[in-house]
Protein backbone atom coordinates (compact mmCIF):
# COMPACT_ATOMS: atom_id res chain seq x y z
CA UNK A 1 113.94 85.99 150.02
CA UNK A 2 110.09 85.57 150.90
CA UNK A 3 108.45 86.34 148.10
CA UNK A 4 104.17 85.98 146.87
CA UNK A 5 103.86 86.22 142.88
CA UNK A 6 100.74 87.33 142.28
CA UNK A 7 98.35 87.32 138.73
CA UNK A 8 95.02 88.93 138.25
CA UNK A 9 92.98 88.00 136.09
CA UNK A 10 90.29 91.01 134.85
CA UNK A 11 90.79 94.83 135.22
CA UNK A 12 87.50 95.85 134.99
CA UNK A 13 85.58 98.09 137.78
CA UNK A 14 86.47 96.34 140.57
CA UNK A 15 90.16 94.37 139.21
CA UNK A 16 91.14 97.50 137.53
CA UNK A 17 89.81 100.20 140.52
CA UNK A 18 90.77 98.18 143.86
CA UNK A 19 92.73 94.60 143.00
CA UNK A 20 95.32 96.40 141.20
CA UNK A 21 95.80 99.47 143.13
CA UNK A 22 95.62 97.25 146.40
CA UNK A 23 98.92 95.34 145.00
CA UNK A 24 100.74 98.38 143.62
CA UNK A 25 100.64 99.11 147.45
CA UNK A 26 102.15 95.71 148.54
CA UNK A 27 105.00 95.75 145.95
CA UNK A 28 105.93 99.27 147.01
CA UNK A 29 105.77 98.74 151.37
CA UNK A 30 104.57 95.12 151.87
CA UNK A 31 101.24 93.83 153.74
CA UNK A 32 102.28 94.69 157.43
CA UNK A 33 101.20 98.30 157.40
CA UNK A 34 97.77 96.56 156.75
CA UNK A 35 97.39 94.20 158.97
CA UNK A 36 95.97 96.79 161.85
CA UNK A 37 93.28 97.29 160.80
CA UNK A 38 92.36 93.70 160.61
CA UNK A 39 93.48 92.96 164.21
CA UNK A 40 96.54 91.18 162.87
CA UNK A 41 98.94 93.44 163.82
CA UNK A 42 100.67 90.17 165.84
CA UNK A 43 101.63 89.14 162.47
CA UNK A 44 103.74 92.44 161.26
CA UNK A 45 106.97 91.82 162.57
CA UNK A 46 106.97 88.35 160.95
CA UNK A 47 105.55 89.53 157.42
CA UNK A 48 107.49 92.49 157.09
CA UNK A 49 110.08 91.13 154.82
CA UNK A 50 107.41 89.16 152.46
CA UNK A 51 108.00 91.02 148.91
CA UNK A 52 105.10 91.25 146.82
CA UNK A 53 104.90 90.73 142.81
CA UNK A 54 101.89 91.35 140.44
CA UNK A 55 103.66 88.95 137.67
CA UNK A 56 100.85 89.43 135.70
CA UNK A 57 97.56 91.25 134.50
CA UNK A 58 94.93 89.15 132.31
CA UNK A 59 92.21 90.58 130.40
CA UNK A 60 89.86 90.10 127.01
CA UNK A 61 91.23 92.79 125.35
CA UNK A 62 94.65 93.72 124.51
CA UNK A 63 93.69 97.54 125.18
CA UNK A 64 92.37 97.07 128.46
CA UNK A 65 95.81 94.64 129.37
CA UNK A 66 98.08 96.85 128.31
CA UNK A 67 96.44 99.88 130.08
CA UNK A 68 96.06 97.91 133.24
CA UNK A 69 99.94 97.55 132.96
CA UNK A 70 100.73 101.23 132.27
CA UNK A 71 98.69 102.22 135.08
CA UNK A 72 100.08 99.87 137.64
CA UNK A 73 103.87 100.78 136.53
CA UNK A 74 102.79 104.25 137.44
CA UNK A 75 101.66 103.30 140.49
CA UNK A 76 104.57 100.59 141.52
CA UNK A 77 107.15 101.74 139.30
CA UNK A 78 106.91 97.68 138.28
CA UNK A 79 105.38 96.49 134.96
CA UNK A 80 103.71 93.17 135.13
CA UNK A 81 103.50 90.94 132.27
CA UNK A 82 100.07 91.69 129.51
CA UNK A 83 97.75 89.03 128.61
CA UNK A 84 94.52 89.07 126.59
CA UNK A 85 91.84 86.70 124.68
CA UNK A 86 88.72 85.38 125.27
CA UNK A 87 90.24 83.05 128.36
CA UNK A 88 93.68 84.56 129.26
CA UNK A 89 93.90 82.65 132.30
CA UNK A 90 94.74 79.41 130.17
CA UNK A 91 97.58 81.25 128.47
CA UNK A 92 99.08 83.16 131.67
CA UNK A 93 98.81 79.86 133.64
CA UNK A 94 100.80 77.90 130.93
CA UNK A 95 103.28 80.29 130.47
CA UNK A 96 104.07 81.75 134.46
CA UNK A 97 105.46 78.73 136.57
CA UNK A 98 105.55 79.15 140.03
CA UNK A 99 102.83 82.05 140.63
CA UNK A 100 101.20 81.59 144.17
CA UNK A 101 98.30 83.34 144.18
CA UNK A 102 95.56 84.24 140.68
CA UNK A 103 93.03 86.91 141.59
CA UNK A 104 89.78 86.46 139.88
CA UNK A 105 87.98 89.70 138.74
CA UNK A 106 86.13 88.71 135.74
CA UNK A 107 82.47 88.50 134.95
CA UNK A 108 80.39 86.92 137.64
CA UNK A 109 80.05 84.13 135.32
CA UNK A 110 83.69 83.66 134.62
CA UNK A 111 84.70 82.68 138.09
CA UNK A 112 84.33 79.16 138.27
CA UNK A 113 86.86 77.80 135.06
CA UNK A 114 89.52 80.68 136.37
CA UNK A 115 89.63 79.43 140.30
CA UNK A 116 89.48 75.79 138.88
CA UNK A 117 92.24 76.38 136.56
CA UNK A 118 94.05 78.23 139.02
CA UNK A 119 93.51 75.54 141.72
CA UNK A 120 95.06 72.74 139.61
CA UNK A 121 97.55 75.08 138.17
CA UNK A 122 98.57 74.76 142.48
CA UNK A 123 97.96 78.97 143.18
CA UNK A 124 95.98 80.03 145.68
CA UNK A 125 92.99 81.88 144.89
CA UNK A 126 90.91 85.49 145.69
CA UNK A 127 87.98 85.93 143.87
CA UNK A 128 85.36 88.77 143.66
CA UNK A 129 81.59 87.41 144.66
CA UNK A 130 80.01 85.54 144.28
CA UNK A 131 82.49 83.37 144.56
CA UNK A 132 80.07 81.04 141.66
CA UNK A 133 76.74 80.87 140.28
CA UNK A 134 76.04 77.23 140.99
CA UNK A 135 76.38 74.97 144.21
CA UNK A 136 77.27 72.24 142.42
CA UNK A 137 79.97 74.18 141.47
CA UNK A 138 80.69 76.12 145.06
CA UNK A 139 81.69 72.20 146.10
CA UNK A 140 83.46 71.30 143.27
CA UNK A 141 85.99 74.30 144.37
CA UNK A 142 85.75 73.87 148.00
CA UNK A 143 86.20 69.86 147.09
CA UNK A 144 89.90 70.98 144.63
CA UNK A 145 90.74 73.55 147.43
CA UNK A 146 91.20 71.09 149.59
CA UNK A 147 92.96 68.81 147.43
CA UNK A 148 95.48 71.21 146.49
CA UNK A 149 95.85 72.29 150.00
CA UNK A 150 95.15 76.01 148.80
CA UNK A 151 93.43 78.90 149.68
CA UNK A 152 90.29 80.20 148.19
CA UNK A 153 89.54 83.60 149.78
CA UNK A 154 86.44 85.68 148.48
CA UNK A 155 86.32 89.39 148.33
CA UNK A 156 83.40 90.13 150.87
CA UNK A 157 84.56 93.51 151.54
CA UNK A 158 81.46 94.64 153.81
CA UNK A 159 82.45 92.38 156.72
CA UNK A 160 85.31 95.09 157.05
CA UNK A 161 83.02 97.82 157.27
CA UNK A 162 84.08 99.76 160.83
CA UNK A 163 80.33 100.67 161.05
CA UNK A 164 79.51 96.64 160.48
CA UNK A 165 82.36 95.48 162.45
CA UNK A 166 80.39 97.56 165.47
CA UNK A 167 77.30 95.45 164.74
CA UNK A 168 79.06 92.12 164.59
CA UNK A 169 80.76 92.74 167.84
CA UNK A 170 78.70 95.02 169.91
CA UNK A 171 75.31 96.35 168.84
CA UNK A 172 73.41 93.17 167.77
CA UNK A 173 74.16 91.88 171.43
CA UNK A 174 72.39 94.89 172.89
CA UNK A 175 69.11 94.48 170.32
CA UNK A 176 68.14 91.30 171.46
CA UNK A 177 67.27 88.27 169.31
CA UNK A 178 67.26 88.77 165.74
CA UNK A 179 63.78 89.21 164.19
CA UNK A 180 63.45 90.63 160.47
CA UNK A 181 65.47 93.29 158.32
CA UNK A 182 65.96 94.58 155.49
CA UNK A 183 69.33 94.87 153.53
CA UNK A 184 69.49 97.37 149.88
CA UNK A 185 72.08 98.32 147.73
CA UNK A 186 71.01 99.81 144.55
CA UNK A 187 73.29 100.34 141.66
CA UNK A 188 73.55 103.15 138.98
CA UNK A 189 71.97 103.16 135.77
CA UNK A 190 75.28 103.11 134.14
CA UNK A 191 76.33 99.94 135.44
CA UNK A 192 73.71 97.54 133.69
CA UNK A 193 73.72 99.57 130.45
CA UNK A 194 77.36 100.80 129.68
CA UNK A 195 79.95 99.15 132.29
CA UNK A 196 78.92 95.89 132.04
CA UNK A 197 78.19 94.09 128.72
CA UNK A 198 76.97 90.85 130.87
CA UNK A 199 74.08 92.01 132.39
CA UNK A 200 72.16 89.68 130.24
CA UNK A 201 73.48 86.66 132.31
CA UNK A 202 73.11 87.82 135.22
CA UNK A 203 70.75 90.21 137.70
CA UNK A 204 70.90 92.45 140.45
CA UNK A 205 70.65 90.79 143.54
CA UNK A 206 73.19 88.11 141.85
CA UNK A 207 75.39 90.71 141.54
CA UNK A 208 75.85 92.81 144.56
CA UNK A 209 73.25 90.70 146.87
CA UNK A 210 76.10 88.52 147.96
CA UNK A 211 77.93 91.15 150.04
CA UNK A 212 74.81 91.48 152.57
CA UNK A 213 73.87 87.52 152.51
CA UNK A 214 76.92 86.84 153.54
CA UNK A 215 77.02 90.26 156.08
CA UNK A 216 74.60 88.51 157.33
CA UNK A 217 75.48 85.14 157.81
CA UNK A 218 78.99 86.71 159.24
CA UNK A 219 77.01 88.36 162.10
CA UNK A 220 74.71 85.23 163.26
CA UNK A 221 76.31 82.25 161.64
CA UNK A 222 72.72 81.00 160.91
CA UNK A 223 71.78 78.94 158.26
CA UNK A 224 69.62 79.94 155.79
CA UNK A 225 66.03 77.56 155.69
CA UNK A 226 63.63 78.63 153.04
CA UNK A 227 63.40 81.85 150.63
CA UNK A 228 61.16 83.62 148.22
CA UNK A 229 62.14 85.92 145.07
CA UNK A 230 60.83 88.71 142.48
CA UNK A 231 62.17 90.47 139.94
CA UNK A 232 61.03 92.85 137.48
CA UNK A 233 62.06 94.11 133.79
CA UNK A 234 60.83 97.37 132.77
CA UNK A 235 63.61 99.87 132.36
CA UNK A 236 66.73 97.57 130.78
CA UNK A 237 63.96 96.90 128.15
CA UNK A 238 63.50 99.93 126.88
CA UNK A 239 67.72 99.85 126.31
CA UNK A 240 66.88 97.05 124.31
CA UNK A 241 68.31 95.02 127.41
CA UNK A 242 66.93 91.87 128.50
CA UNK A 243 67.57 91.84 131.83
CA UNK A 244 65.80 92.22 135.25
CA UNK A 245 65.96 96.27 136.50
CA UNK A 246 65.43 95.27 140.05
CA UNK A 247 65.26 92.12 141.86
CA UNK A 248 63.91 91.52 145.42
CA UNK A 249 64.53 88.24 147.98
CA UNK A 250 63.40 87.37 151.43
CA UNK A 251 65.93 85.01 152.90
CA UNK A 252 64.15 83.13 156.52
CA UNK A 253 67.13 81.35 158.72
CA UNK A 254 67.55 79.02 161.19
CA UNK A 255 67.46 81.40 164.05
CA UNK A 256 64.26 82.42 162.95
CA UNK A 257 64.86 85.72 161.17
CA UNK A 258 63.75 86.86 158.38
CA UNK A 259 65.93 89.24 155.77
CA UNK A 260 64.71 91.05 152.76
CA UNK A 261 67.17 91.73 150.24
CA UNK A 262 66.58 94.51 147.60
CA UNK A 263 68.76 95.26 144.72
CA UNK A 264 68.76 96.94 141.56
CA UNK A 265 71.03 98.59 138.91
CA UNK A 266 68.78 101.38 137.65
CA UNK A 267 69.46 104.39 139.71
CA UNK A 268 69.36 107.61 138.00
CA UNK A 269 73.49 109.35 137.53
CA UNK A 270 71.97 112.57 138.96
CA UNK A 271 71.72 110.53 142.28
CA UNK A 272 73.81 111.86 144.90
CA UNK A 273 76.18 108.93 145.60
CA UNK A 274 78.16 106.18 143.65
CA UNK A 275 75.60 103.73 144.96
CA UNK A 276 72.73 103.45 147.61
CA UNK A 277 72.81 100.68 150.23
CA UNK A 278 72.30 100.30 153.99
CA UNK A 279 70.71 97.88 156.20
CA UNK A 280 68.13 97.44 158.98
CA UNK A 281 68.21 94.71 161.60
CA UNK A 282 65.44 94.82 164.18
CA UNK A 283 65.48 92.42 167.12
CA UNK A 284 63.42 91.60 170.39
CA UNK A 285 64.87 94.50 172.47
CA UNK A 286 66.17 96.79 169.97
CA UNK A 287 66.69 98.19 166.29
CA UNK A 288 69.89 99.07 164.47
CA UNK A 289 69.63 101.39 161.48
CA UNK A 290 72.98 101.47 158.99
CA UNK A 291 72.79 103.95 156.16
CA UNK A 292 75.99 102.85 154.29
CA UNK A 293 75.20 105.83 151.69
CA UNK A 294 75.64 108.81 153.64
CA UNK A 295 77.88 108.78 155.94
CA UNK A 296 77.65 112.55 157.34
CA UNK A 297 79.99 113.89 154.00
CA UNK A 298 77.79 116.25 151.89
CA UNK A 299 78.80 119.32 149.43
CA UNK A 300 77.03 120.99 146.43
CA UNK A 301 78.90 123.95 143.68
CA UNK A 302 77.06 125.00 141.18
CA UNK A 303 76.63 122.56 138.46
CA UNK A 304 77.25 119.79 139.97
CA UNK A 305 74.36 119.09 142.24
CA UNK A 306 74.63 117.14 145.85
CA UNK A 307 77.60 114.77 146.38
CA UNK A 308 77.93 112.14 148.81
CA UNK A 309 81.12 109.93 149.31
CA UNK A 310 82.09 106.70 151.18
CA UNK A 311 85.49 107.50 152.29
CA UNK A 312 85.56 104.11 154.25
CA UNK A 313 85.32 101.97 151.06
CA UNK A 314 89.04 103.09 149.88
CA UNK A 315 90.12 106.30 150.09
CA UNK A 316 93.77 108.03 149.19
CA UNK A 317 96.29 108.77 151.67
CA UNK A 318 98.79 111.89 151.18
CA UNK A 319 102.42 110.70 151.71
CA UNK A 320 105.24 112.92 152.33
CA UNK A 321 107.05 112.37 149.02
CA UNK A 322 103.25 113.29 147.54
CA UNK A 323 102.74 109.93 146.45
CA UNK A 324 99.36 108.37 148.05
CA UNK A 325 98.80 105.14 150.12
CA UNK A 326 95.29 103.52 149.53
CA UNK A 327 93.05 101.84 152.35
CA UNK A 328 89.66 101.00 153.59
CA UNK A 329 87.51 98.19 154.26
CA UNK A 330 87.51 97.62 149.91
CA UNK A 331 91.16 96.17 150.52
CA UNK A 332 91.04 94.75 153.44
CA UNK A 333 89.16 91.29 152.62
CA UNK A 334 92.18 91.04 149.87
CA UNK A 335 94.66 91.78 152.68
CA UNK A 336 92.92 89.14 154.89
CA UNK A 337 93.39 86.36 152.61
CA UNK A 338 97.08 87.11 151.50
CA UNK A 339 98.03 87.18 155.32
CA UNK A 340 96.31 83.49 155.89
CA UNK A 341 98.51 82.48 152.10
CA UNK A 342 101.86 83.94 153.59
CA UNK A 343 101.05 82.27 156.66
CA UNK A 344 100.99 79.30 155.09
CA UNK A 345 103.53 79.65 152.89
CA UNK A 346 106.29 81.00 154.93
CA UNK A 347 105.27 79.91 158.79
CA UNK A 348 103.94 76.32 157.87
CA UNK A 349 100.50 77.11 158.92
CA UNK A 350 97.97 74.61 158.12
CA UNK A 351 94.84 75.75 155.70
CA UNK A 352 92.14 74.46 158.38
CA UNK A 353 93.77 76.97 160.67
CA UNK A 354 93.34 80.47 158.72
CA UNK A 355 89.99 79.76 158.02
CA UNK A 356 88.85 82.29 160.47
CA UNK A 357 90.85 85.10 159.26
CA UNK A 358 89.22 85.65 155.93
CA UNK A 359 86.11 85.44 154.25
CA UNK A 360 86.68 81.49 153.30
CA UNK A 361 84.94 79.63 150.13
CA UNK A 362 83.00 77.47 152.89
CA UNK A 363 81.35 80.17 153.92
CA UNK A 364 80.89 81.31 150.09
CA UNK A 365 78.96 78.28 149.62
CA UNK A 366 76.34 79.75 151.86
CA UNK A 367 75.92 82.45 149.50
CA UNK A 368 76.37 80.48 146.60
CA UNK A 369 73.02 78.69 147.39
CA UNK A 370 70.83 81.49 148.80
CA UNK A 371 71.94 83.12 144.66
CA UNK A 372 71.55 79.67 143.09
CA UNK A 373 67.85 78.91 144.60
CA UNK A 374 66.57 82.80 144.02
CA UNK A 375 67.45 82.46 140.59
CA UNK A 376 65.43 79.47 139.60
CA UNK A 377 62.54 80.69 142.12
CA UNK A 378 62.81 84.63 140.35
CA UNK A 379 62.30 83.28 137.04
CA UNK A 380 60.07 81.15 137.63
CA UNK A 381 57.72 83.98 139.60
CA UNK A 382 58.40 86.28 137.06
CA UNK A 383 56.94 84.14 133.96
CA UNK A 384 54.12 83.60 136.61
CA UNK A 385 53.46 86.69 137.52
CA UNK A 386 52.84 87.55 133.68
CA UNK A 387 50.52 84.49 133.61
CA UNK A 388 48.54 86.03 135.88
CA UNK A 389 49.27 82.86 138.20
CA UNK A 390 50.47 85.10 141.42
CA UNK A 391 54.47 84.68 142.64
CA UNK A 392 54.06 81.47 144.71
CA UNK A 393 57.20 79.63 143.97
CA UNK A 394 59.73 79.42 147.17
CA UNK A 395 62.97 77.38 147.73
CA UNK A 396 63.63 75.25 150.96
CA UNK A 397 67.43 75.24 152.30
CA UNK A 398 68.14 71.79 154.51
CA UNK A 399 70.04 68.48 154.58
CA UNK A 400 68.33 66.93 151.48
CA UNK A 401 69.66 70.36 149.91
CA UNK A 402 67.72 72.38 147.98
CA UNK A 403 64.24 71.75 147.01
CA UNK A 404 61.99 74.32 145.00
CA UNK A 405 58.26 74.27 145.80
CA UNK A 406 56.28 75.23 142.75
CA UNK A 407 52.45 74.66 143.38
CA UNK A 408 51.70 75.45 139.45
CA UNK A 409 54.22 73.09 138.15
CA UNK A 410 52.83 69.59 136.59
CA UNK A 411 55.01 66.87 135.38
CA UNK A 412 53.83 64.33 132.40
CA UNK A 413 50.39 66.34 133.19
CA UNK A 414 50.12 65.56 136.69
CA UNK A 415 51.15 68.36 139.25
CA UNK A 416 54.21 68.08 140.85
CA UNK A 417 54.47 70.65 144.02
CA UNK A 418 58.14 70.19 144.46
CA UNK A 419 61.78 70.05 142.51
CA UNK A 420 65.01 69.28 144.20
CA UNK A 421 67.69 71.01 142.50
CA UNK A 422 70.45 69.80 144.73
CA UNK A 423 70.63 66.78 146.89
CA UNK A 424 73.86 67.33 149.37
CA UNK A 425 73.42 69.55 152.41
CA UNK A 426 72.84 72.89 153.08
């Protein structure tokens, strides 16, 4: 019997709303009802009999294991083993031999010791982005991936947006060469004040920024060469908070465009929409405009205000017995990456060969250091800034890696205009 055990570590927002419900749906019909919409419908036939098993669910606190549990036995009829603490992974990975993939869903923070542990634990990996907070740590995975001959696919859901997948393919041909844009997603209010309880240690742009650096990258494959970053804290402070409200980078590539990205986790609940995001690309013969917000769905009732939904993210879909499927580009970057595992797995593919079929941790590390450098260059603007000393602090991207350029910085009281912060190639 072909068979993929499966463990996921956090059921939060995102492990509790889309990993888990994505893998009720693979226990209950498999992945080849999936693969369509990814253009791998060559591999159905050959994946239909792969049996799927979430073996286990990991999170900090015994309530939210146990309820992750319930919910998925309603969903699968199948209840995975519960585990909880401050690092669950350690305890699930001791006690389950023979799982072969860990999903990673915790705190943006938390990534790096759960795909490590995973990795040497010899599971392949998915993780939500980023994929890490550090480069030096981006190639320490990539460096154990390859060791353990194992997968590490990250969640970048937005390449698998039908409207971006039009781009990719079609539309940024017809606008010419790429000249400057501007990519947004702004988050609600909620999410930095009640969801989250990590906000502290992290930011904005580090948060959902990821998703349209690495967009991005995924249409033009071009590097990125130098950046520049803001951020402000105004509104989280008042909550007693301290944490940036919005943060905003401009990202300059090789091809010689230039991307701004803006982010922030303040928006008011009485906004229309879960979120707002969309992105502008403008090029030498052309412009393309994608609101990713509203997508032409609108109602109002009394009460309730304006409403807006993204039914391409996920959405629910009726089946005759009145149980519901689930789909959309939210679980297809998780199908993508369990195809390339089976096909390793079960046809003897080789891990330099799937690369291309989901979003890989090499191309993570791209992401990984456009978040790493706008950090240091954010903070370091943003204590200038209230200095009154302007916001001139940039990062450069290249093959002596990353080097921050910091005209008001002195060394053993003699200035010192530059800083590299990582030495191996960009």
């Amino acid at each position: 019997m072909k068979s993929l055990r499966i463990a996921l570590v956090g059921a939060g927002m995102f492990g509790g709303d889309v990993h888990l419900r994505a893998y009720a749906d693979l226990q209950r019909s498999g992945i080849s009802p999936q693969l369509g919409r990814l253009g791998l419908d060559k591999w159905g036939r050959e994946l239909a009999d792969v049996r799927f098993e979430l073996a286990a669910v990991a999170t900090r606190t015994q309530r939210s294991a146990l309820r992750a549990a319930k919910q998925y036995k309603a969903w699968s009829g199948h209840s995975p083993a519960s585990f909880f603490g401050e690092k669950p992974w350690a305890e699930l990975l001791s006690k389950l031999q023979g799982l072969d993939v860990v999903a990673v869903a915790t705190p943006d923070h938390l990534h790096t010791p759960v795909i490590l542990a995973a990795l040497k634990a010899g599971a392949h990996v998915i993780t939500e982005k980023p994929m890490c907070l550090d480069i030096a740590e981006a190639d320490q995975i990539i460096s154990l991936a390859k060791r353990a001959n194992r997968i590490v696919g990250v969640d970048m859901h937005k390449r698998y947006d039908p409207d971006h997948l039009r781009i990719r393919n079609d539309l940024k041909e017809r606008i010419g060469q790429p000249l400057y844009g501007t990519a947004y997603l702004e988050e609600p209010l909620e999410v930095s004040t009640s969801t989250f309880k990590w906000v502290e240690k992290s930011d904005p742009f580090t948060y959902v920024g990821p998703h349209w650096v690495d967009l991005i990258y995924h249409y033009y494959h071009s590097k990125p060469v130098a950046l520049t970053a803001v951020g402000q804290k105004k509104r989280l402070v008042r909550e007693g908070i301290d944490a940036y409200d919005a943060v905003q980078v401009r990202v300059d590539f090789e091809n010689g465009m230039s991307i701004n990205f803006h982010n922030n986790w303040i928006t008011p609940s009485d906004f229309e929409a879960p979120v707002n995001q969309g992105h502008e690309l403008v090029g030498t013969d052309g412009k393309v405009e994608s609101d990713q917000q509203y997508r032409g769905l609108r109602w109002w009732r009394k009460g309730g205000g304006s409403r807006t939904a993204n039914t391409h993210f996920t959405r629910e879909v009726q089946r005759p017995d009145g149980s519901t499927g689930f789909v959309g580009y939210g679980v297809d970057s998780l199908t993508a990456s369990l195809a390339a595992m089976c096909r390793m797995k079960f046809f003897g593919a080789t891990r330099e060969s799937m690369t291309e079929f989901y979003p890989s941790a090499e191309d993570a590390r791209i992401t990984v250091a456009v978040v790493h450098a706008a950090g240091v260059v954010r903070d370091l603007n943003f204590r200038y800034l209230r200095a009154g000393k302007g916001a001139p602090v940039t990062a450069r991207f290249g093959a002596d890696g990353i080097t921050i350029i910091d005209p008001n910085q002195f060394v053993a009281g003699r200035k010192r205009v530059w800083n590299r912060i990582y030495c191996k190639p960009i």
